[in-house]
PDB file of N, CA and C in Angstrom:
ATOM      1  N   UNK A   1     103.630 110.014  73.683  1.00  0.00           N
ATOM      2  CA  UNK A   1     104.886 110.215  74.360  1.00  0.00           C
ATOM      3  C   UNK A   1     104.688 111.067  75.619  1.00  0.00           C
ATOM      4  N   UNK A   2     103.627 112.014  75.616  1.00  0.00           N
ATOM      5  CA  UNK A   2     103.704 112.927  76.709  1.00  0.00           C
ATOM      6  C   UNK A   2     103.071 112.230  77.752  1.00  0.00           C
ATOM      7  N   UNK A   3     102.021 111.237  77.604  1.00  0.00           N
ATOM      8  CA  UNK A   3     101.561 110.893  78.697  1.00  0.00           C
ATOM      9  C   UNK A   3     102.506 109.802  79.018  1.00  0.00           C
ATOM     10  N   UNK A   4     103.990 109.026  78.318  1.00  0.00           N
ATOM     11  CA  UNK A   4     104.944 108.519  79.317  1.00  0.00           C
ATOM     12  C   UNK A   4     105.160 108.923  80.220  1.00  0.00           C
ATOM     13  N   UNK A   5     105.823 110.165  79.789  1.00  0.00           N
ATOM     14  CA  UNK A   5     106.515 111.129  80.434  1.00  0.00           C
ATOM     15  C   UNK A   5     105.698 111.885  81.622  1.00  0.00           C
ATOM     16  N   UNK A   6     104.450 112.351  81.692  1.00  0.00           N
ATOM     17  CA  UNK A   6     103.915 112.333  82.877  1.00  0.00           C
ATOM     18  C   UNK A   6     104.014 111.224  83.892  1.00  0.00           C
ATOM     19  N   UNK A   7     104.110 109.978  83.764  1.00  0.00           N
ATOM     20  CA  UNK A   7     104.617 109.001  84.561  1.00  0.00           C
ATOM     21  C   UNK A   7     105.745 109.207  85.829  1.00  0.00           C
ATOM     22  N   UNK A   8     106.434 110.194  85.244  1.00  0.00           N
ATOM     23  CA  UNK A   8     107.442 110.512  86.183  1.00  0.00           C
ATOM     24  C   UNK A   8     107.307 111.747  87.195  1.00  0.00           C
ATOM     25  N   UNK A   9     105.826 111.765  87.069  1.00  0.00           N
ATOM     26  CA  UNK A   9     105.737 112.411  88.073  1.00  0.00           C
ATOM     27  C   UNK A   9     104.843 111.376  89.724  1.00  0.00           C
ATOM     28  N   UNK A  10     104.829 110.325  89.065  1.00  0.00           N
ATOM     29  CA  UNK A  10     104.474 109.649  90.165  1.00  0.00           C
ATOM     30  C   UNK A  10     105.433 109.536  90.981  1.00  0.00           C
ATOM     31  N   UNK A  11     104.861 109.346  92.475  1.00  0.00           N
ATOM     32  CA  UNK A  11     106.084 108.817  93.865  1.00  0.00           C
ATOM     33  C   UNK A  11     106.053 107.824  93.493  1.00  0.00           C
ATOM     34  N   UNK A  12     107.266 107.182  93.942  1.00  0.00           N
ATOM     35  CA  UNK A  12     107.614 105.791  93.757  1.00  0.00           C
ATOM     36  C   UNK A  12     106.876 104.597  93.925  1.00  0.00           C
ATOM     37  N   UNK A  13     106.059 104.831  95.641  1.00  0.00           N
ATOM     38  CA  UNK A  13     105.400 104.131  95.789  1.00  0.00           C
ATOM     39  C   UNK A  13     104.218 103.879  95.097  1.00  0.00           C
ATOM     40  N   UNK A  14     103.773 105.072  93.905  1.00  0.00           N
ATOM     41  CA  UNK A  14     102.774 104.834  93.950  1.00  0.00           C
ATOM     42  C   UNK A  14     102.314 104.016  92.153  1.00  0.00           C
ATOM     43  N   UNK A  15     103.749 104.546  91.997  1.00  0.00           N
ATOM     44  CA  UNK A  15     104.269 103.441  90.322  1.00  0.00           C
ATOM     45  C   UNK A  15     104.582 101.952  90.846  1.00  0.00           C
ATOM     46  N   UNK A  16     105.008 101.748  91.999  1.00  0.00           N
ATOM     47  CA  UNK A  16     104.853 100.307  92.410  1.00  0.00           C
ATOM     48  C   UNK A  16     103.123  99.468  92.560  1.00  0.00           C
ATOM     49  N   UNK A  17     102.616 100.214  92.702  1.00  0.00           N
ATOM     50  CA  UNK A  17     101.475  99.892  92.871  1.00  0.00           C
ATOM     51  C   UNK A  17     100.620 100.042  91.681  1.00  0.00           C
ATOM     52  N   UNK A  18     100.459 100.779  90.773  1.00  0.00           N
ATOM     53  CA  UNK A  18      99.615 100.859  89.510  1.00  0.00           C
ATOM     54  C   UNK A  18      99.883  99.547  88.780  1.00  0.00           C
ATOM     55  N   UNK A  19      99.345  99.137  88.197  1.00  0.00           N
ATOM     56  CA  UNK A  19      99.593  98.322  87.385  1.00  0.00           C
ATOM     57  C   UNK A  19      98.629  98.130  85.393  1.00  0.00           C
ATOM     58  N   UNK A  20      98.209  99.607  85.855  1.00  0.00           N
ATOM     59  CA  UNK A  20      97.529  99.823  84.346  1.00  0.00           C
ATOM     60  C   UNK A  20      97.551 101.219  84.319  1.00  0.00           C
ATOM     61  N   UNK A  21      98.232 101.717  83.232  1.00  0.00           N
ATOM     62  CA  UNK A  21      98.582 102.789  81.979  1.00  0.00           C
ATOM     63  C   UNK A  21      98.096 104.049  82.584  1.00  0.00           C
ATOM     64  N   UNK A  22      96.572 103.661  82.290  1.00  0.00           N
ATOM     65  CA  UNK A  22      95.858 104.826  81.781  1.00  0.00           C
ATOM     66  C   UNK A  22      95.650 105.287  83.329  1.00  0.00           C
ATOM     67  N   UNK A  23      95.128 104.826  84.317  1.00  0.00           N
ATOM     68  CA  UNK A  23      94.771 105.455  85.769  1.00  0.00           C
ATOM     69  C   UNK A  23      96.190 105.921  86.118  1.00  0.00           C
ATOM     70  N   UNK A  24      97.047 105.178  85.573  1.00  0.00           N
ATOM     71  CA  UNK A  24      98.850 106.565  86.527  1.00  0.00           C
ATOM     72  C   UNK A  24      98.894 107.393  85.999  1.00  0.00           C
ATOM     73  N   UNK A  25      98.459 107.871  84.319  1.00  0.00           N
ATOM     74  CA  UNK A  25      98.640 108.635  83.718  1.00  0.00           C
ATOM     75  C   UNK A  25      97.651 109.789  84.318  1.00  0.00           C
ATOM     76  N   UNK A  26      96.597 108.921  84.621  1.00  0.00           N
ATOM     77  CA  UNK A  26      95.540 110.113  85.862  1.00  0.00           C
ATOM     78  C   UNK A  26      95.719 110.889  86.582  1.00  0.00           C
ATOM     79  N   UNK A  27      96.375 109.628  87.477  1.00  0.00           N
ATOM     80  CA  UNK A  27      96.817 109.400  89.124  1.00  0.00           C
ATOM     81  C   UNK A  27      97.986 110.685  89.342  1.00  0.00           C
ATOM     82  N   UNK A  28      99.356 110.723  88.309  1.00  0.00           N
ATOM     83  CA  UNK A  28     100.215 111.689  87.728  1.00  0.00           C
ATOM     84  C   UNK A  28     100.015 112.883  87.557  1.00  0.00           C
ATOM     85  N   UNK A  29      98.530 113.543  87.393  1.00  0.00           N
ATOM     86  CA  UNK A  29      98.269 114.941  87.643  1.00  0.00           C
ATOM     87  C   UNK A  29      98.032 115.366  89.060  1.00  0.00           C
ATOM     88  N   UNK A  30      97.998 114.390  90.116  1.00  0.00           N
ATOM     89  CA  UNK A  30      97.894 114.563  91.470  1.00  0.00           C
ATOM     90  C   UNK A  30      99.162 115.385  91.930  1.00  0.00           C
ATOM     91  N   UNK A  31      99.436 116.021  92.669  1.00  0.00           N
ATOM     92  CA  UNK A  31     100.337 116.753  93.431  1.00  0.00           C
ATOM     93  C   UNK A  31     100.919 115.479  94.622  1.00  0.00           C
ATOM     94  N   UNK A  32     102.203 115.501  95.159  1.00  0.00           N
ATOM     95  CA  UNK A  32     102.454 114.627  95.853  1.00  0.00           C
ATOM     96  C   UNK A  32     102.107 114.314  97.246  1.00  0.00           C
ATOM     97  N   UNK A  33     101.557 115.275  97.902  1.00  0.00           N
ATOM     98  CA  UNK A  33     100.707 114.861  99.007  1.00  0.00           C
ATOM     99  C   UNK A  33      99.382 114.156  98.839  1.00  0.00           C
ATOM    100  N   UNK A  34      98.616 114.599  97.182  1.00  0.00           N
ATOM    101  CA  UNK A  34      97.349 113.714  97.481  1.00  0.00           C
ATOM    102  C   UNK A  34      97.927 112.191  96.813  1.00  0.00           C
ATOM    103  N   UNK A  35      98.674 112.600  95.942  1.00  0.00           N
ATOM    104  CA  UNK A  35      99.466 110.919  95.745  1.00  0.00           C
ATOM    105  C   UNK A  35      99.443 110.237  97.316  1.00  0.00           C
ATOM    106  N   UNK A  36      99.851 110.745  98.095  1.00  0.00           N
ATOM    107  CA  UNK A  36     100.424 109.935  99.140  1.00  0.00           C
ATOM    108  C   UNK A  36      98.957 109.700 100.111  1.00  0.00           C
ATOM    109  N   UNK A  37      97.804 110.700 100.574  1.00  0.00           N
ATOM    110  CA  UNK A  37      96.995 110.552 100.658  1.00  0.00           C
ATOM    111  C   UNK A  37      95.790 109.487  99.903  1.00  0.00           C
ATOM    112  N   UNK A  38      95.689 109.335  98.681  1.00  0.00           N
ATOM    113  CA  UNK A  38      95.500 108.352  97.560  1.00  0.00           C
ATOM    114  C   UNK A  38      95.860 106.480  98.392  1.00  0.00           C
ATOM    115  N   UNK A  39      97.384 106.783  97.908  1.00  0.00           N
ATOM    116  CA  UNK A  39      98.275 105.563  98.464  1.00  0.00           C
ATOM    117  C   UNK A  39      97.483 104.965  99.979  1.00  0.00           C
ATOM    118  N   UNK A  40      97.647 106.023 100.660  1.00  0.00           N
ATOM    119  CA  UNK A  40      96.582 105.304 102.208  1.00  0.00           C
ATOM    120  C   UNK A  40      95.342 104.973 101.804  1.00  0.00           C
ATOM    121  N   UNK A  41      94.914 105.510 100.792  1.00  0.00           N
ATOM    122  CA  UNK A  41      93.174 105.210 100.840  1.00  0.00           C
ATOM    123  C   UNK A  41      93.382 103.488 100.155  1.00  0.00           C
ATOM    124  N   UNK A  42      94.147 103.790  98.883  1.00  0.00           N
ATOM    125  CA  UNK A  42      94.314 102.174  98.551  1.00  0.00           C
ATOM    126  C   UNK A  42      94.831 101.087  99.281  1.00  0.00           C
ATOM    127  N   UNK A  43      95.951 101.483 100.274  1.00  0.00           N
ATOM    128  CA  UNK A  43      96.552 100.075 101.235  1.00  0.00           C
ATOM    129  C   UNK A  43      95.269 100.083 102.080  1.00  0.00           C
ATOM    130  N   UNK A  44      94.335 100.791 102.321  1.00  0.00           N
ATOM    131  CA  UNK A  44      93.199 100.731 103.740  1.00  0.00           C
ATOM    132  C   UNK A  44      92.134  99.790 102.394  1.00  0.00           C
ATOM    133  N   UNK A  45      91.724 100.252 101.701  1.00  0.00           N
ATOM    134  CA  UNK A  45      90.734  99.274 100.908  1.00  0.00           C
ATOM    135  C   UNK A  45      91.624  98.244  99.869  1.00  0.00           C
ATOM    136  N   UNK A  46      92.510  97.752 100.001  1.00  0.00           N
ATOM    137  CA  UNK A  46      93.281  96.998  99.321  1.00  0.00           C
ATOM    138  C   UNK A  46      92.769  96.768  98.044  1.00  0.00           C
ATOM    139  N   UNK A  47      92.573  98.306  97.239  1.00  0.00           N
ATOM    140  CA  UNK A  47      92.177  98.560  95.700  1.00  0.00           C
ATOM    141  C   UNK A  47      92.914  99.306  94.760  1.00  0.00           C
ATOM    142  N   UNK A  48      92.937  99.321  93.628  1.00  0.00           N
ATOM    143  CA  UNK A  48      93.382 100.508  92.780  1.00  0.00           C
ATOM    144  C   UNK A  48      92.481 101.164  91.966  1.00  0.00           C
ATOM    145  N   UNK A  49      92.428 102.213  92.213  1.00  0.00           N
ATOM    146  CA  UNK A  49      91.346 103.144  91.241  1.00  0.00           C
ATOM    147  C   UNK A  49      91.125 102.688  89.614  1.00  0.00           C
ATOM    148  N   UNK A  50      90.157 102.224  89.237  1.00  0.00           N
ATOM    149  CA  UNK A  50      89.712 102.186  87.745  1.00  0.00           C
ATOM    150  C   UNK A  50      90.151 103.705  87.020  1.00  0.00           C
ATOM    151  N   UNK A  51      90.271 103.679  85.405  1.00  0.00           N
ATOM    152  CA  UNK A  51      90.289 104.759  85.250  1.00  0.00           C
ATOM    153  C   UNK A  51      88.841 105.581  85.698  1.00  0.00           C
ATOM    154  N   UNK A  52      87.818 104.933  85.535  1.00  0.00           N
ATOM    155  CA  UNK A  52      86.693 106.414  85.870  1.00  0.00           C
ATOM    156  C   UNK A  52      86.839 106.973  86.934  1.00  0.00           C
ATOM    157  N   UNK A  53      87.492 106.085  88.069  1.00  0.00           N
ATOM    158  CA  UNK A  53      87.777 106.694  89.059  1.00  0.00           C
ATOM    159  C   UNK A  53      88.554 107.554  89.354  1.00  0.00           C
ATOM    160  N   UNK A  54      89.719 107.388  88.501  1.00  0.00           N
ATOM    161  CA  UNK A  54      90.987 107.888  88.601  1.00  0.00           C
ATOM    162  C   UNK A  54      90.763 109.316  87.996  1.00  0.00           C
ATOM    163  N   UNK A  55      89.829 109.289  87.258  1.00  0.00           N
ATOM    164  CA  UNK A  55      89.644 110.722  86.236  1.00  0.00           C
ATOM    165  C   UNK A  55      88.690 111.425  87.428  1.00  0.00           C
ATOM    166  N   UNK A  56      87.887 110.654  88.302  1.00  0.00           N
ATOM    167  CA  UNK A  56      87.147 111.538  89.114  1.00  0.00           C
ATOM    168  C   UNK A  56      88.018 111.737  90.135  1.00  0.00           C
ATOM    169  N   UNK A  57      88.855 111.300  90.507  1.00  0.00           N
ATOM    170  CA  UNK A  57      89.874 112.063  91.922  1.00  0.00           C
ATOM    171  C   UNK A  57      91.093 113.046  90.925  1.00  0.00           C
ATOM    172  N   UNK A  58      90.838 113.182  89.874  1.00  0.00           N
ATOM    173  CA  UNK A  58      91.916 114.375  89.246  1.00  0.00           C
ATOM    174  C   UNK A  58      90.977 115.422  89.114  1.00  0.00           C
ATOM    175  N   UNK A  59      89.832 115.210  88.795  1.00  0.00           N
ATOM    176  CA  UNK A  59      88.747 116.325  88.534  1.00  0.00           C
ATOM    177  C   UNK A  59      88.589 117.227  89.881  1.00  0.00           C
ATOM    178  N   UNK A  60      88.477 116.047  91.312  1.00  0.00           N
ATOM    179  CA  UNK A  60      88.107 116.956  92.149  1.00  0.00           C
ATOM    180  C   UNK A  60      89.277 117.717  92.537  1.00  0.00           C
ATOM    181  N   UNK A  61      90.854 116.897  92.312  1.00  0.00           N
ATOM    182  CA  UNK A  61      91.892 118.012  92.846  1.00  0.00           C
ATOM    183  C   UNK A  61      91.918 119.175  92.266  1.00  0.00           C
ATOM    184  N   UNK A  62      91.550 118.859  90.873  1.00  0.00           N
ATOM    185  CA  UNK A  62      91.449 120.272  90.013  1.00  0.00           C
ATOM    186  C   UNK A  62      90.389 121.622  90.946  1.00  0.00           C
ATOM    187  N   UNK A  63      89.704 121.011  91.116  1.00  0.00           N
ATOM    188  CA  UNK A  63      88.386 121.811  91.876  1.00  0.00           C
ATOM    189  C   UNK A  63      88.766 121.995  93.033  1.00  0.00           C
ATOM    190  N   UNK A  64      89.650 121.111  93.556  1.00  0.00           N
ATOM    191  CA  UNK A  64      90.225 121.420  95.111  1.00  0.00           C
ATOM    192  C   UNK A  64      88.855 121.308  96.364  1.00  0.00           C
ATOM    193  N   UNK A  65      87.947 120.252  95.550  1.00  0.00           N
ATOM    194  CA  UNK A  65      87.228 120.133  96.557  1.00  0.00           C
ATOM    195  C   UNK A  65      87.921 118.829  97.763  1.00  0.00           C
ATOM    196  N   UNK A  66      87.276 119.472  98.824  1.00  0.00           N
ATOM    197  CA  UNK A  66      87.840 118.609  99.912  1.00  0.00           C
ATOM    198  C   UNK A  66      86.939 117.809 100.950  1.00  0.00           C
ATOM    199  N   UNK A  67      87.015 116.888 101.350  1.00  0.00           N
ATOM    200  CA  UNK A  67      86.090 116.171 101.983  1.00  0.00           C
ATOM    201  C   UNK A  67      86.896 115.699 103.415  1.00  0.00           C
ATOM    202  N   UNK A  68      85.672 116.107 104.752  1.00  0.00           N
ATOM    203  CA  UNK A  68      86.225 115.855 105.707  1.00  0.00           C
ATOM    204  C   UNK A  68      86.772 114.236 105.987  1.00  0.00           C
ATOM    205  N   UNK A  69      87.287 113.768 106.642  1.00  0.00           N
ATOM    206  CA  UNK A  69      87.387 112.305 106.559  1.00  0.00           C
ATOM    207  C   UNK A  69      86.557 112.329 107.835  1.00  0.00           C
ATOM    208  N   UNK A  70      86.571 110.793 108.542  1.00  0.00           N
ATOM    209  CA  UNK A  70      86.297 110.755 109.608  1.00  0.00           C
ATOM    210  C   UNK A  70      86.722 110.644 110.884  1.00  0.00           C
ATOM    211  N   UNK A  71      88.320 110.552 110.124  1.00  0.00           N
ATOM    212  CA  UNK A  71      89.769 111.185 110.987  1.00  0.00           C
ATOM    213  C   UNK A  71      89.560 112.771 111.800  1.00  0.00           C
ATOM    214  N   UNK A  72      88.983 113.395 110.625  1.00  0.00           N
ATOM    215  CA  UNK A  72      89.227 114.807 111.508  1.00  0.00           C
ATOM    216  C   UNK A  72      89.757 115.290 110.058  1.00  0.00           C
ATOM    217  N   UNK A  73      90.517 114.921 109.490  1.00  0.00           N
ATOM    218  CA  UNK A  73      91.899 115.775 108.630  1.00  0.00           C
ATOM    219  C   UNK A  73      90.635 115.477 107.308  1.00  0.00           C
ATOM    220  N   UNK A  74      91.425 116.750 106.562  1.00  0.00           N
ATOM    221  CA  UNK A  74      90.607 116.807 104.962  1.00  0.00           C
ATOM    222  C   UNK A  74      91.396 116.133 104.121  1.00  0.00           C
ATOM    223  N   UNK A  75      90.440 115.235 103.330  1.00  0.00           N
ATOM    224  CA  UNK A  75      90.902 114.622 102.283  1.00  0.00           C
ATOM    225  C   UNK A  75      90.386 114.912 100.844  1.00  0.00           C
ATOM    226  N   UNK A  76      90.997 114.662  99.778  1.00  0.00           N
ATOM    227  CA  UNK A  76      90.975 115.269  98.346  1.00  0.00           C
ATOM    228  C   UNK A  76      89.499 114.061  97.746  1.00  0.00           C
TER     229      UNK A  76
END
């Protein structure tokens, strides 16, 4: 039940776009800027994170490591 309910912490856009369980339930410990940061990385590679993936971009927000892009701006 609790990991429904984490569900609602996704942005909208980004529950439109999941389409399996376990990576939103991931994706859902993100804070809403890297949600939205996330969201660009997937419309630019027209993908959705696997869960291993999904567990490794919650791990690094946890760690708050940050990676330059090649924009200039830091990404999670």
């Amino acid at each position: 039940m609790q990991r429904y309910i984490s569900l609602t912490k996704l942005i909208p856009e980004m529950l439109q776009k999941l389409d399996s369980f376990c990576p939103a339930v991931e994706i859902a410990a993100l804070k809403e800027n890297e949600q939205r940061e996330l969201l660009k990385a997937m419309d630019y590679a027209q993908a959705i994170p696997s869960l291993s993936q999904a567990q490794r971009i919650k791990q690094l927000s946890k760690e708050k490591t940050v990676i330059a892009g090649k924009d200039g701006r830091n990404h999670v």
